[in-house]
C-alpha atoms as a PDB file:
ATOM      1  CA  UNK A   1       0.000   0.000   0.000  1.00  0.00           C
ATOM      2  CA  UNK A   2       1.393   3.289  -1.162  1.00  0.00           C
ATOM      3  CA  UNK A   3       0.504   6.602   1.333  1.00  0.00           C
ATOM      4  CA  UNK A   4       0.960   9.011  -1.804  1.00  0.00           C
ATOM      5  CA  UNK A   5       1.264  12.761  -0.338  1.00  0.00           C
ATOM      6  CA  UNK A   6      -1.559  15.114  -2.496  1.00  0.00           C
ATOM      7  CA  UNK A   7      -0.421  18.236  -0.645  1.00  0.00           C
ATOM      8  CA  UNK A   8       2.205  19.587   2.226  1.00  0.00           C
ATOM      9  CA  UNK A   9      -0.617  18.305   4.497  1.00  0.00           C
ATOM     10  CA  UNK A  10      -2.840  15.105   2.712  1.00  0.00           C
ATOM     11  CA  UNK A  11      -2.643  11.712   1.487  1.00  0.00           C
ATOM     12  CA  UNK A  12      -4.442   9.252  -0.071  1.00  0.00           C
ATOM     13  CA  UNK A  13      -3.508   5.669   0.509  1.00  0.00           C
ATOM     14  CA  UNK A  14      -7.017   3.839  -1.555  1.00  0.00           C
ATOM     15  CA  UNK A  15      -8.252   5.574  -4.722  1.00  0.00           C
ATOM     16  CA  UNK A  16     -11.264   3.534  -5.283  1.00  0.00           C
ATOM     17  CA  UNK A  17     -11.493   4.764  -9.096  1.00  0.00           C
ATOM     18  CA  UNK A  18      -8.642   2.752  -9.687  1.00  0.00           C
ATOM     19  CA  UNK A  19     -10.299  -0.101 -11.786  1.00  0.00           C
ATOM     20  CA  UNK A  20      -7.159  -2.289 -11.071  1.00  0.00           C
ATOM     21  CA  UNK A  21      -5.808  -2.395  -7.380  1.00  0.00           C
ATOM     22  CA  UNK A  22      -7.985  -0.727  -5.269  1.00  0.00           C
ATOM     23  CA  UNK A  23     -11.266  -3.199  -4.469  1.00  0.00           C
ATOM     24  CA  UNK A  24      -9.182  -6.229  -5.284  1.00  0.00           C
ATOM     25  CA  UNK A  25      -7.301  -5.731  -2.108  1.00  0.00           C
ATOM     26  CA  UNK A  26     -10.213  -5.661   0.011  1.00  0.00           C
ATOM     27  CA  UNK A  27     -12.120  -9.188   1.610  1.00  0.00           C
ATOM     28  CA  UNK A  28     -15.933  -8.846   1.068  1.00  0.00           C
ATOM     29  CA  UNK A  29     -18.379  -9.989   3.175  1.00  0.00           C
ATOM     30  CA  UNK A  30     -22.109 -10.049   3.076  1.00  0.00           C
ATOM     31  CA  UNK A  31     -24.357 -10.458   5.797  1.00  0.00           C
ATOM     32  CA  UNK A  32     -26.896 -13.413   5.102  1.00  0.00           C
ATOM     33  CA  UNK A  33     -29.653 -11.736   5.905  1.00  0.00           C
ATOM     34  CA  UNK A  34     -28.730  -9.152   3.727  1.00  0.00           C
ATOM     35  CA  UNK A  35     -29.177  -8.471   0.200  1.00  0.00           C
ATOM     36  CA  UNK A  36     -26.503  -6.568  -1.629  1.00  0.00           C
ATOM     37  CA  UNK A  37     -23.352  -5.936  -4.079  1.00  0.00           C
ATOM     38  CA  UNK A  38     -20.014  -4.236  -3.767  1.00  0.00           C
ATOM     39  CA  UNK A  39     -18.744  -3.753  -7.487  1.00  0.00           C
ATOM     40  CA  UNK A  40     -16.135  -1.360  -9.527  1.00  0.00           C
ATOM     41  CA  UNK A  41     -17.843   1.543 -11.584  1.00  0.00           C
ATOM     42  CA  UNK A  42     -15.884   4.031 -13.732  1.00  0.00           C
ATOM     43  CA  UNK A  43     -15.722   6.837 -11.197  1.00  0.00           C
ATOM     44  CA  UNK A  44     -15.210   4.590  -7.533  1.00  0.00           C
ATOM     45  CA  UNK A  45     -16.360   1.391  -5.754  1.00  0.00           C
ATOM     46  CA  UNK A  46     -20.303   1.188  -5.612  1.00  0.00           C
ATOM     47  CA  UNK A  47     -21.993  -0.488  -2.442  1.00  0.00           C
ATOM     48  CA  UNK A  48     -25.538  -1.643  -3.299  1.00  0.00           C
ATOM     49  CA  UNK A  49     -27.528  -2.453  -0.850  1.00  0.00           C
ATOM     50  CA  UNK A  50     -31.294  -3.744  -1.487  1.00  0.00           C
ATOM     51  CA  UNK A  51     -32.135  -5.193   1.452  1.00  0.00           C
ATOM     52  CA  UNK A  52     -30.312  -4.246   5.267  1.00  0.00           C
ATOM     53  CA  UNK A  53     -29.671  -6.526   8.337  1.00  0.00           C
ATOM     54  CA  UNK A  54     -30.919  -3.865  10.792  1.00  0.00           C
ATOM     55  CA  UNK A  55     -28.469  -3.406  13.501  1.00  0.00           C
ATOM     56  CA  UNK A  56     -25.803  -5.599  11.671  1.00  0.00           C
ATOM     57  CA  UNK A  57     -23.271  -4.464   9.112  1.00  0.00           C
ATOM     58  CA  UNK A  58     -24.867  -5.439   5.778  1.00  0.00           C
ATOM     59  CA  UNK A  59     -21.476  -5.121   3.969  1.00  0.00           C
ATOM     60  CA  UNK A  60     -18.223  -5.454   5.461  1.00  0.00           C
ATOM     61  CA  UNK A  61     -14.667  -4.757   3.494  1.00  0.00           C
ATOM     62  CA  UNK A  62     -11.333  -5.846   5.213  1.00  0.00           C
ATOM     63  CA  UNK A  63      -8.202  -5.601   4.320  1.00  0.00           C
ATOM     64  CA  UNK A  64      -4.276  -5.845   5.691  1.00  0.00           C
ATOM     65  CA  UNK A  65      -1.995  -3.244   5.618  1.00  0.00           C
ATOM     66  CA  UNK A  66       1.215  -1.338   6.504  1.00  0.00           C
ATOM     67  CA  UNK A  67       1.693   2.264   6.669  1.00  0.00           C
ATOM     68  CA  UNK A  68       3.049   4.040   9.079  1.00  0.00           C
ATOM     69  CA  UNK A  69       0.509   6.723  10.632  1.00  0.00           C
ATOM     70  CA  UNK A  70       2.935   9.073  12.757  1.00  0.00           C
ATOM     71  CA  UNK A  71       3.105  12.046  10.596  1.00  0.00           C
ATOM     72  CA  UNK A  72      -0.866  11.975  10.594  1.00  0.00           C
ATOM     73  CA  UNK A  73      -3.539  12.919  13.050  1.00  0.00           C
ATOM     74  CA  UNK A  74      -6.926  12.434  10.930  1.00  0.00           C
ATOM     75  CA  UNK A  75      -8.005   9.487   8.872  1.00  0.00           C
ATOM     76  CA  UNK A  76     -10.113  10.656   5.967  1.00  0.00           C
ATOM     77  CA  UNK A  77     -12.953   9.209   3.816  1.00  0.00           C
ATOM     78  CA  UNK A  78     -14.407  10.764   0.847  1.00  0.00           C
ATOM     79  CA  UNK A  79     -17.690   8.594  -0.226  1.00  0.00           C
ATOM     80  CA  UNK A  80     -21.324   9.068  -0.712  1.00  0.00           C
ATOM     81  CA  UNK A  81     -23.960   7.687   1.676  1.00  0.00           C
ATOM     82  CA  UNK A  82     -27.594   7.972   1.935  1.00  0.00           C
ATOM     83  CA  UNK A  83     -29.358   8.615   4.848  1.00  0.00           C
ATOM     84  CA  UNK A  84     -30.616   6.082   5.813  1.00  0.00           C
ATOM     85  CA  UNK A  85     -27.029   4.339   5.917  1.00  0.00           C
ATOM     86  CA  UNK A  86     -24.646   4.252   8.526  1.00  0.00           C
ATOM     87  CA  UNK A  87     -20.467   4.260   8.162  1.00  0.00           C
ATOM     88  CA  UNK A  88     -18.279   2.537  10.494  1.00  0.00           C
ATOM     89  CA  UNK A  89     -15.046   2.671   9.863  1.00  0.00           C
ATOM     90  CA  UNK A  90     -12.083   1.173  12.347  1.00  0.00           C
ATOM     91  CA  UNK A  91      -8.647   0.625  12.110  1.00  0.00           C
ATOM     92  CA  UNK A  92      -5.685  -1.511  13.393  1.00  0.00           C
ATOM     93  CA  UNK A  93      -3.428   0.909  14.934  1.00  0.00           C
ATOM     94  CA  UNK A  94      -0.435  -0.122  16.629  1.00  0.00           C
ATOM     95  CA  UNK A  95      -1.875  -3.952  17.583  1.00  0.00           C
ATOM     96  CA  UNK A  96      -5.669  -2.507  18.467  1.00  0.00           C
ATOM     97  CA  UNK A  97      -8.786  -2.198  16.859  1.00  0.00           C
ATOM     98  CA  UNK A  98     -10.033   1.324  17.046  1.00  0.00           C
ATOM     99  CA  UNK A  99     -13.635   2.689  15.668  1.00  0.00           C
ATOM    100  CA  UNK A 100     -12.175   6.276  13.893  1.00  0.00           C
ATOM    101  CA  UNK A 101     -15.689   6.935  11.846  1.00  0.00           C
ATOM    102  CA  UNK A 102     -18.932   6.002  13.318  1.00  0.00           C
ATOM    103  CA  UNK A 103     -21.364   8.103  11.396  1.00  0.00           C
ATOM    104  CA  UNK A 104     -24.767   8.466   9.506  1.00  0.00           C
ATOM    105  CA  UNK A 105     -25.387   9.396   5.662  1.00  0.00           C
ATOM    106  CA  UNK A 106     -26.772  12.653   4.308  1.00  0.00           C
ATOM    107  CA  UNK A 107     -27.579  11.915   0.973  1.00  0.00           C
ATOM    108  CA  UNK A 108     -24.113  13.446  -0.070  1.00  0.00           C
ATOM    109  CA  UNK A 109     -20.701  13.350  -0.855  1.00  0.00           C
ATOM    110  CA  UNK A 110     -18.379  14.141   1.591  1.00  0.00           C
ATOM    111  CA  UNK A 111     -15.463  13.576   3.667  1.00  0.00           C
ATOM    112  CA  UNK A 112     -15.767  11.635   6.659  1.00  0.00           C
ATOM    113  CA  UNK A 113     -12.839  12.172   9.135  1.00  0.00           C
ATOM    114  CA  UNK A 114     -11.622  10.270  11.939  1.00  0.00           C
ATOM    115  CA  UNK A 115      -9.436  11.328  14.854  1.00  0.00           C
ATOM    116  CA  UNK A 116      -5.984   8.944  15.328  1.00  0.00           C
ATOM    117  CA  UNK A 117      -3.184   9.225  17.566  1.00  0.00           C
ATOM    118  CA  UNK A 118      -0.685   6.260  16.423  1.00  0.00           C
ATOM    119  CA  UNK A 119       2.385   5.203  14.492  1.00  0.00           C
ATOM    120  CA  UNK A 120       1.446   2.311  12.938  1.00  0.00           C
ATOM    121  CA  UNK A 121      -1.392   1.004  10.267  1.00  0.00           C
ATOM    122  CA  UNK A 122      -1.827  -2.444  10.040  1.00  0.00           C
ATOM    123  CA  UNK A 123      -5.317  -3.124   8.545  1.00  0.00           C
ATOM    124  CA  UNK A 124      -8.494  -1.323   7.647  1.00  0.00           C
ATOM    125  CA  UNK A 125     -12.488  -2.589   8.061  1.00  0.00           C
ATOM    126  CA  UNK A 126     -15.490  -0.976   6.283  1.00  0.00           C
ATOM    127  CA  UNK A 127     -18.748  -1.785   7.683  1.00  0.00           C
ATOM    128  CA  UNK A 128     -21.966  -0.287   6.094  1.00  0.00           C
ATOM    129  CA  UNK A 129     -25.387  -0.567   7.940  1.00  0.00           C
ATOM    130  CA  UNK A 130     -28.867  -0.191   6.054  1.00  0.00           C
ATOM    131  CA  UNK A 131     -32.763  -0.776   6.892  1.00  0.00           C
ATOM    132  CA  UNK A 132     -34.324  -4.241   6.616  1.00  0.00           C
ATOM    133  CA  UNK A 133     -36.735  -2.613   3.696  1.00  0.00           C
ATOM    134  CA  UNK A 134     -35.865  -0.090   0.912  1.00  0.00           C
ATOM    135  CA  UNK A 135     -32.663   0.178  -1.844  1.00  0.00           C
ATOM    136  CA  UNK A 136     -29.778   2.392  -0.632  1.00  0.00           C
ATOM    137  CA  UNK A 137     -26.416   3.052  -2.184  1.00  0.00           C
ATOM    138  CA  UNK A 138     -23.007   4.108  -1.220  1.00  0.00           C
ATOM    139  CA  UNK A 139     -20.159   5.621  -3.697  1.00  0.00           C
ATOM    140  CA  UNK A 140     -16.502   4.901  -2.353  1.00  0.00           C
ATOM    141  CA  UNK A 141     -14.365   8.009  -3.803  1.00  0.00           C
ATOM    142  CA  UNK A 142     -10.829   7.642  -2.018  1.00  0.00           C
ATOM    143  CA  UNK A 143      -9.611   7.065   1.415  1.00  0.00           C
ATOM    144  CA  UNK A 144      -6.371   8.950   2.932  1.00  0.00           C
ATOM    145  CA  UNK A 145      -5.172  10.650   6.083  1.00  0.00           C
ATOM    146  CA  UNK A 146      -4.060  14.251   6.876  1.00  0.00           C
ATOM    147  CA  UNK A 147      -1.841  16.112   9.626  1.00  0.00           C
ATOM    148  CA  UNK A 148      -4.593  18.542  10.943  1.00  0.00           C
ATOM    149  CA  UNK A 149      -1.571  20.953  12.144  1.00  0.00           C
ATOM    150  CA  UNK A 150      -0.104  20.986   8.525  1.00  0.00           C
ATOM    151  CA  UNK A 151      -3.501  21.391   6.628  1.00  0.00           C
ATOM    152  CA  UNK A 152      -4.801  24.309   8.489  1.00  0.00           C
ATOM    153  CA  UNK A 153      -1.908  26.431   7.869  1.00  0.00           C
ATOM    154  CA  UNK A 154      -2.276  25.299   4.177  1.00  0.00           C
ATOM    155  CA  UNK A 155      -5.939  26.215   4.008  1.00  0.00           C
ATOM    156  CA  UNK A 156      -4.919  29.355   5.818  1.00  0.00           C
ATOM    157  CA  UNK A 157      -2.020  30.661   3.550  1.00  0.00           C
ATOM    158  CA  UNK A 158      -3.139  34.176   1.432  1.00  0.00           C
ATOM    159  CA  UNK A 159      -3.324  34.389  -2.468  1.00  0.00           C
ATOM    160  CA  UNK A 160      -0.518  36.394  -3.806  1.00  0.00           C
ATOM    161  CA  UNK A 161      -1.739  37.935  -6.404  1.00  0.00           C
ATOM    162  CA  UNK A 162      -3.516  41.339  -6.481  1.00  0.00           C
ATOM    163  CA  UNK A 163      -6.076  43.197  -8.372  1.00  0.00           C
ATOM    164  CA  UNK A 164      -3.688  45.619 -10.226  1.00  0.00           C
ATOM    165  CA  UNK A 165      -2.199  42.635 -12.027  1.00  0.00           C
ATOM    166  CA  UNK A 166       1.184  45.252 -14.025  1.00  0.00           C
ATOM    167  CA  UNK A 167       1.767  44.537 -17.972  1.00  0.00           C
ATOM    168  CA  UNK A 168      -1.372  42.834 -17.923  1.00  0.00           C
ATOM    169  CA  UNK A 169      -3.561  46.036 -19.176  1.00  0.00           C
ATOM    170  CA  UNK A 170      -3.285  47.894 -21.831  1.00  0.00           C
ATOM    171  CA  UNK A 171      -3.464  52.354 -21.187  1.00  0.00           C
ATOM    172  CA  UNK A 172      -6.699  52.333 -23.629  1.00  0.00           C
ATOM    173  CA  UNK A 173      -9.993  50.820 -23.682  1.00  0.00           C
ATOM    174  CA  UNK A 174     -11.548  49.260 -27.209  1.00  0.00           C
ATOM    175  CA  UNK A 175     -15.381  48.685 -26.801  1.00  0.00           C
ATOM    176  CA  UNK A 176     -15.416  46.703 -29.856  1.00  0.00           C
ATOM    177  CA  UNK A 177     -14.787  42.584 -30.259  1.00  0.00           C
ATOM    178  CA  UNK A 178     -11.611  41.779 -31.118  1.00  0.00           C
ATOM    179  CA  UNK A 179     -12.041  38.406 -32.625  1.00  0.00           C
ATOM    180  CA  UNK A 180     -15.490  38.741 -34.027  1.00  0.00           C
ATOM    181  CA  UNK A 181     -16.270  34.648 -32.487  1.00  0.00           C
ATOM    182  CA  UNK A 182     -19.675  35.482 -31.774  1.00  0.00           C
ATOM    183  CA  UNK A 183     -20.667  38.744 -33.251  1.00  0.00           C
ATOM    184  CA  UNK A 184     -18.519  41.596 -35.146  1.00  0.00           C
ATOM    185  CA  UNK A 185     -19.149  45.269 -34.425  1.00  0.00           C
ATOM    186  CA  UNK A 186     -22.241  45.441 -36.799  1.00  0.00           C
ATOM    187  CA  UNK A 187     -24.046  42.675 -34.738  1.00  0.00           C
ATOM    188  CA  UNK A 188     -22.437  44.431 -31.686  1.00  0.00           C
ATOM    189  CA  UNK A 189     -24.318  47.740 -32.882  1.00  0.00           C
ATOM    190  CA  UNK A 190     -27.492  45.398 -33.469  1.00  0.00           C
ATOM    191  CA  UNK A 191     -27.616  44.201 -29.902  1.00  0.00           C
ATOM    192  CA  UNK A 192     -27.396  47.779 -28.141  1.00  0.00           C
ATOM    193  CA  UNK A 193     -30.308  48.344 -30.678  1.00  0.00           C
ATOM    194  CA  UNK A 194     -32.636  45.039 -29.696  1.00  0.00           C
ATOM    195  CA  UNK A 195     -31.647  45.726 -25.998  1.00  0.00           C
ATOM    196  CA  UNK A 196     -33.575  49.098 -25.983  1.00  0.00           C
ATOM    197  CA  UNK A 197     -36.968  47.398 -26.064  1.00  0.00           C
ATOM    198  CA  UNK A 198     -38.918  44.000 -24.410  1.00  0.00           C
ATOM    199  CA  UNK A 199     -38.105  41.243 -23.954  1.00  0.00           C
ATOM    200  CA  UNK A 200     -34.510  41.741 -24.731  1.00  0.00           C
ATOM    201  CA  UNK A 201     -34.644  45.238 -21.934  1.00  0.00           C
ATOM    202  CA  UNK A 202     -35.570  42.909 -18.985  1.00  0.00           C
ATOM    203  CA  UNK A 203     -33.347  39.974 -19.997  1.00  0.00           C
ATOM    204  CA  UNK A 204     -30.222  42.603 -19.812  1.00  0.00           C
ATOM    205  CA  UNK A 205     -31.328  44.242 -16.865  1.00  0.00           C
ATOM    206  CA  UNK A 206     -31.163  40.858 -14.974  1.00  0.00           C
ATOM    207  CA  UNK A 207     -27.552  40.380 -16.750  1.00  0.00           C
ATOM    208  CA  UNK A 208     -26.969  43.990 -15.364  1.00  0.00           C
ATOM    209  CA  UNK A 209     -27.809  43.280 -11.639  1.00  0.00           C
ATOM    210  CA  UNK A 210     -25.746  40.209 -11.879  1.00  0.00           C
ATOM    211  CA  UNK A 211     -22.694  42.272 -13.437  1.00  0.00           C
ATOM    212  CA  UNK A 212     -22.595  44.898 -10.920  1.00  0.00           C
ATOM    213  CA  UNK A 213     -23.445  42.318  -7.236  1.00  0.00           C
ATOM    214  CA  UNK A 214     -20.196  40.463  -9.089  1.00  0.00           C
ATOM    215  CA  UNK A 215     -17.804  43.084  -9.962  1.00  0.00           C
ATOM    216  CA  UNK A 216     -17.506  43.464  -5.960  1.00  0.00           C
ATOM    217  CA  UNK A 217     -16.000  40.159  -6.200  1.00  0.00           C
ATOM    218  CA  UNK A 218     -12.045  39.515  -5.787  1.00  0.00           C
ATOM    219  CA  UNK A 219     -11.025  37.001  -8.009  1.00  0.00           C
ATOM    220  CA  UNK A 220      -7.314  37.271  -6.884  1.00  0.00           C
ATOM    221  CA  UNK A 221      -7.994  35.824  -3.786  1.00  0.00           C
ATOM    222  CA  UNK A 222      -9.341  32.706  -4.508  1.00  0.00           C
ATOM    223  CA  UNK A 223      -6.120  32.093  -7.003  1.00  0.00           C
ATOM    224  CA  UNK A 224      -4.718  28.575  -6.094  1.00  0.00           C
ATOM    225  CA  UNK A 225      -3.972  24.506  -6.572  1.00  0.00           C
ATOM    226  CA  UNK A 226      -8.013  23.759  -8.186  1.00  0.00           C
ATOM    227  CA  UNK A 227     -10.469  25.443 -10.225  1.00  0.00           C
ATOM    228  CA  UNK A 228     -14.055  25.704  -8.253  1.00  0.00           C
ATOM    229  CA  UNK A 229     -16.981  24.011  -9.560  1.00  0.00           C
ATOM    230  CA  UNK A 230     -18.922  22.885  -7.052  1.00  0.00           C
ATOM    231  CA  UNK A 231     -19.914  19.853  -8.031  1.00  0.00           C
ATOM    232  CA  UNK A 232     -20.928  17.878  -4.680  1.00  0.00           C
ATOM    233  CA  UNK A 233     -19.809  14.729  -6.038  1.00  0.00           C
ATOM    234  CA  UNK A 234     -16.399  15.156  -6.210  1.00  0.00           C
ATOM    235  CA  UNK A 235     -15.147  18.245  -4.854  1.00  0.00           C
ATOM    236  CA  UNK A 236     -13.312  18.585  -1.740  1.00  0.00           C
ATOM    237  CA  UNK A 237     -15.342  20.192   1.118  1.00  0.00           C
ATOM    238  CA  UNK A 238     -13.392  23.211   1.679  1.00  0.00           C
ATOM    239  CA  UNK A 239     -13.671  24.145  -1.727  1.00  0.00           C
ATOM    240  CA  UNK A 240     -17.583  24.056  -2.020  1.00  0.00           C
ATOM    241  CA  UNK A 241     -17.997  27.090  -0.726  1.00  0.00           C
ATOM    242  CA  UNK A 242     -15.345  28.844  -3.433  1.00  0.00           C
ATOM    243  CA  UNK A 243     -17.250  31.000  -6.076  1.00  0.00           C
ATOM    244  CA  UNK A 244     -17.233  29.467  -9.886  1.00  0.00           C
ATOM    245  CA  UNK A 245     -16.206  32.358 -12.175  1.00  0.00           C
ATOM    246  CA  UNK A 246     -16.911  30.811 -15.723  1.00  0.00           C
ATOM    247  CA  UNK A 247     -20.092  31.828 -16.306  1.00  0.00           C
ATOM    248  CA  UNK A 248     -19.407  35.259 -14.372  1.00  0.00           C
ATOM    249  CA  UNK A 249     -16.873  36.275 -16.377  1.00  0.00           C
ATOM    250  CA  UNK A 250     -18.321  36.037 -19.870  1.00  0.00           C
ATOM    251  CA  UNK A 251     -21.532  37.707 -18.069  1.00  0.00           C
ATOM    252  CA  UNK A 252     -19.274  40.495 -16.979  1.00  0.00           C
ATOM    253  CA  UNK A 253     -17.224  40.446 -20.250  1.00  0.00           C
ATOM    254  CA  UNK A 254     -20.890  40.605 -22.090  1.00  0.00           C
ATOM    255  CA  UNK A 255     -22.378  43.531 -20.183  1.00  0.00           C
ATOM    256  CA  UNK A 256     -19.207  45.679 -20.178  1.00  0.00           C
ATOM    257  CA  UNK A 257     -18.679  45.484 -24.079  1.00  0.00           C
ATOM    258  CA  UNK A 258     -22.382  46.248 -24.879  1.00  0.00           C
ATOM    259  CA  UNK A 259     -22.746  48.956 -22.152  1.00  0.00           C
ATOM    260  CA  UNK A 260     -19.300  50.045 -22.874  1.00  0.00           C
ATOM    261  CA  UNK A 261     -18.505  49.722 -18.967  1.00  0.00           C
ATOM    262  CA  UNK A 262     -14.551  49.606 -18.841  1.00  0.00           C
ATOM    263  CA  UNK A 263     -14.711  48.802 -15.255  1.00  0.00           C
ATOM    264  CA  UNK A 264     -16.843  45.577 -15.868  1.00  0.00           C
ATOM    265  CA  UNK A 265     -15.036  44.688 -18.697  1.00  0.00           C
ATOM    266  CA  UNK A 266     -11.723  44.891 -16.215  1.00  0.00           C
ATOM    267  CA  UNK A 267     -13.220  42.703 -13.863  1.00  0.00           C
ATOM    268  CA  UNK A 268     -13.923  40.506 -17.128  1.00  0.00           C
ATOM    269  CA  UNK A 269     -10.195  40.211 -17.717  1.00  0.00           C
ATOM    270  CA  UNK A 270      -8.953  39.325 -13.671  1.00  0.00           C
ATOM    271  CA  UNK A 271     -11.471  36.640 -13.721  1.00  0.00           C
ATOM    272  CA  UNK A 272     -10.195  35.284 -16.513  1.00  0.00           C
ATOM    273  CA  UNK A 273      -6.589  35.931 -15.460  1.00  0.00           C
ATOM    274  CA  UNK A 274      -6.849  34.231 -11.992  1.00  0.00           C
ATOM    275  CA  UNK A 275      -8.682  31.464 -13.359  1.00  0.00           C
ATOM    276  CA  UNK A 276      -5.127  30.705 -15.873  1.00  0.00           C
ATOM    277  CA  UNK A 277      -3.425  31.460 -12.532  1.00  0.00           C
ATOM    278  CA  UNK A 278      -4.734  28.294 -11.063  1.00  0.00           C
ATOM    279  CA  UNK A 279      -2.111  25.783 -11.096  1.00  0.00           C
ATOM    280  CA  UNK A 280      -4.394  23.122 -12.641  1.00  0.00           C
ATOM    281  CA  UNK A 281      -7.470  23.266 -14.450  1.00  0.00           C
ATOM    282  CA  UNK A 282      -9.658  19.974 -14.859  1.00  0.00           C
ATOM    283  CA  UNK A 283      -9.753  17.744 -18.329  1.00  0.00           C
ATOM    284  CA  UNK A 284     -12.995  15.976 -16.763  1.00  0.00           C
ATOM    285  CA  UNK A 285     -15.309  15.854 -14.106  1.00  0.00           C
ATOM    286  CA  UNK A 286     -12.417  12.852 -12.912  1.00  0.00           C
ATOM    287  CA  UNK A 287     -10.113  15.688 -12.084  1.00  0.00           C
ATOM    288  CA  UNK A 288     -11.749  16.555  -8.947  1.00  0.00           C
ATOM    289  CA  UNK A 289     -10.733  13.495  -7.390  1.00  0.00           C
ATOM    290  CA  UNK A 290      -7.422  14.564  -5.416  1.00  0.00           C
ATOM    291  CA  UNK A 291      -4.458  12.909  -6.937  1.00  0.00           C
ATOM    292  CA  UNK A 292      -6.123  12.035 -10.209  1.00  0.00           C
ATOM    293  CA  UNK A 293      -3.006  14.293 -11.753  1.00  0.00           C
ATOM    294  CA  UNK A 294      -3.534  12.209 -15.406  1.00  0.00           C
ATOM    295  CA  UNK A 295      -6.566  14.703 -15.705  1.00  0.00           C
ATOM    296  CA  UNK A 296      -5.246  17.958 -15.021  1.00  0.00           C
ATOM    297  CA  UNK A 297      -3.566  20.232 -17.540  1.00  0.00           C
ATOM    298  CA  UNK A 298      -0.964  22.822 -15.597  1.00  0.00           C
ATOM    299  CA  UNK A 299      -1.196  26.344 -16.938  1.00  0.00           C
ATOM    300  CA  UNK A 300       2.269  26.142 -16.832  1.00  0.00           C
ATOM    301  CA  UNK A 301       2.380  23.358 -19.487  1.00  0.00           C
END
């Protein structure tokens, strides 16, 4: 088993998209009063349950390891679970079985975290509890560990980058399009005609009142390793609450050219410029699993 650092501060030790190594390595038990299926989909390692053993563990998934835990403080597990599903999850640490996670679903995905105090790993059990009656399902995303110390000084260190953003301007302002992708100036000229009356009025109000609550926004400070998208299913929980700029910034972009708004159309442009400041921007909605580096593309590159 291979503790793979993500960060100064995270690991992950079971990527459960991994078709190849991941599920193999884990014993798989059923309860016999129980009714279910633990099996490999494209994205992570799917726990179908279709009928529950109550108060038992319906599924259980063991395995043997080694890893030494020292450097750590917090076992993580990123996974889906309904509500009506419970998570136990203990661990052999240092000769003893310890419960870390002993939780209930929420119809999300998440991370679960459990508190450890050890220095070494020596196997892992997976027990998931569900109701006599009724379907329920459970998505396994990854499973890793993180020094609590370490990760909230990461979490807490400041963007760099400011709002001024030198060279990156130029001294004069064009309210025309430069490439002419979705409309040249004549269709530019045609717009800020159409606009003056309904329907087309209202509809670029709204896009006003959205332009100006955003151009209070500071995109510099949200400049770092991932691009937002808040996507529950895979992102990371500390970056749900991060604001996704895509859509803003051709909103912004939009009303600033037709209204000929140079400080929208500014705003536009550091969107856009702290969005190809991020160090990684995702290929596929795969990217979002930590460590999944084969679909990332660097701005660097």
């Amino acid at each position: 088993m291979n503790n793979i650092p993500i960060n100064e501060a995270e690991t992950i030790f079971d990527p459960f998209w991994n078709h190849e190594n991941v599920l193999n390595q884990y014993e798989i038990a059923i309860h016999p009063a129980a009714k279910a299926e633990v099996k490999q989909t494209w994205c992570g390692a799917q726990v179908m349950i279709y009928r529950g053993a109550g108060d038992e563990p319906a599924v259980t998934l063991t395995r043997s390891c080694e890893m030494s835990v020292e450097e750590y403080d917090i076992l993580r597990f990123f996974l889906s679970l309904q509500k009506t599903m419970r998570l136990r999850v203990s661990c052999e640490l240092d000769g003893e079985w310890r419960t870390l996670i002993y939780s209930f679903g929420d119809d999300s995905t998440h991370e679960y975290d459990g508190h450890m105090n050890a220095r070494m790993m020596t196997g892992i059990q997976i027990e998931i509890f569900a109701p006599v009656e009724g379907r329920s399902s459970s998505l396994f995303g990854w499973m890793g560990m993180s020094n609590s110390k370490k990760q909230a000084e990461m979490e807490a260190k400041k963007s760099p980058y400011t709002p001024e953003w030198p060279g990156c301007f130029q001294s004069t302002t064009q309210f025309a399009p430069q490439l002419g992708i979705y409309f040249d100036m004549d269709g530019l000229e045609a717009i800020r005609k159409k606009i003056q009356s309904e329907p087309f009025l209202s509809i670029m109000n709204r896009l006003r009142d959205e332009a100006e609550r955003d151009s209070h926004l500071e995109p510099e400070s949200q400049i770092g390793t991932f691009i937002p998208k808040n996507d529950r299913r895979w992102e990371r929980d500390r970056d749900m609450g991060k604001i996704v700029y895509k859509n803003k910034m051709a909103n912004m972009a939009f009303v600033g050219l037709v209204d000929q708004n140079e400080a929208y159309m500014r705003m536009a442009c550091r969107m856009a410029l702290s969005v190809c400041h991020t160090t990684y921007w995702f290929e596929s909605i795969m990217g979002h699993f930590p460590g999944a580096t084969w679909h990332h593309r660097s701005f660097t590159e």
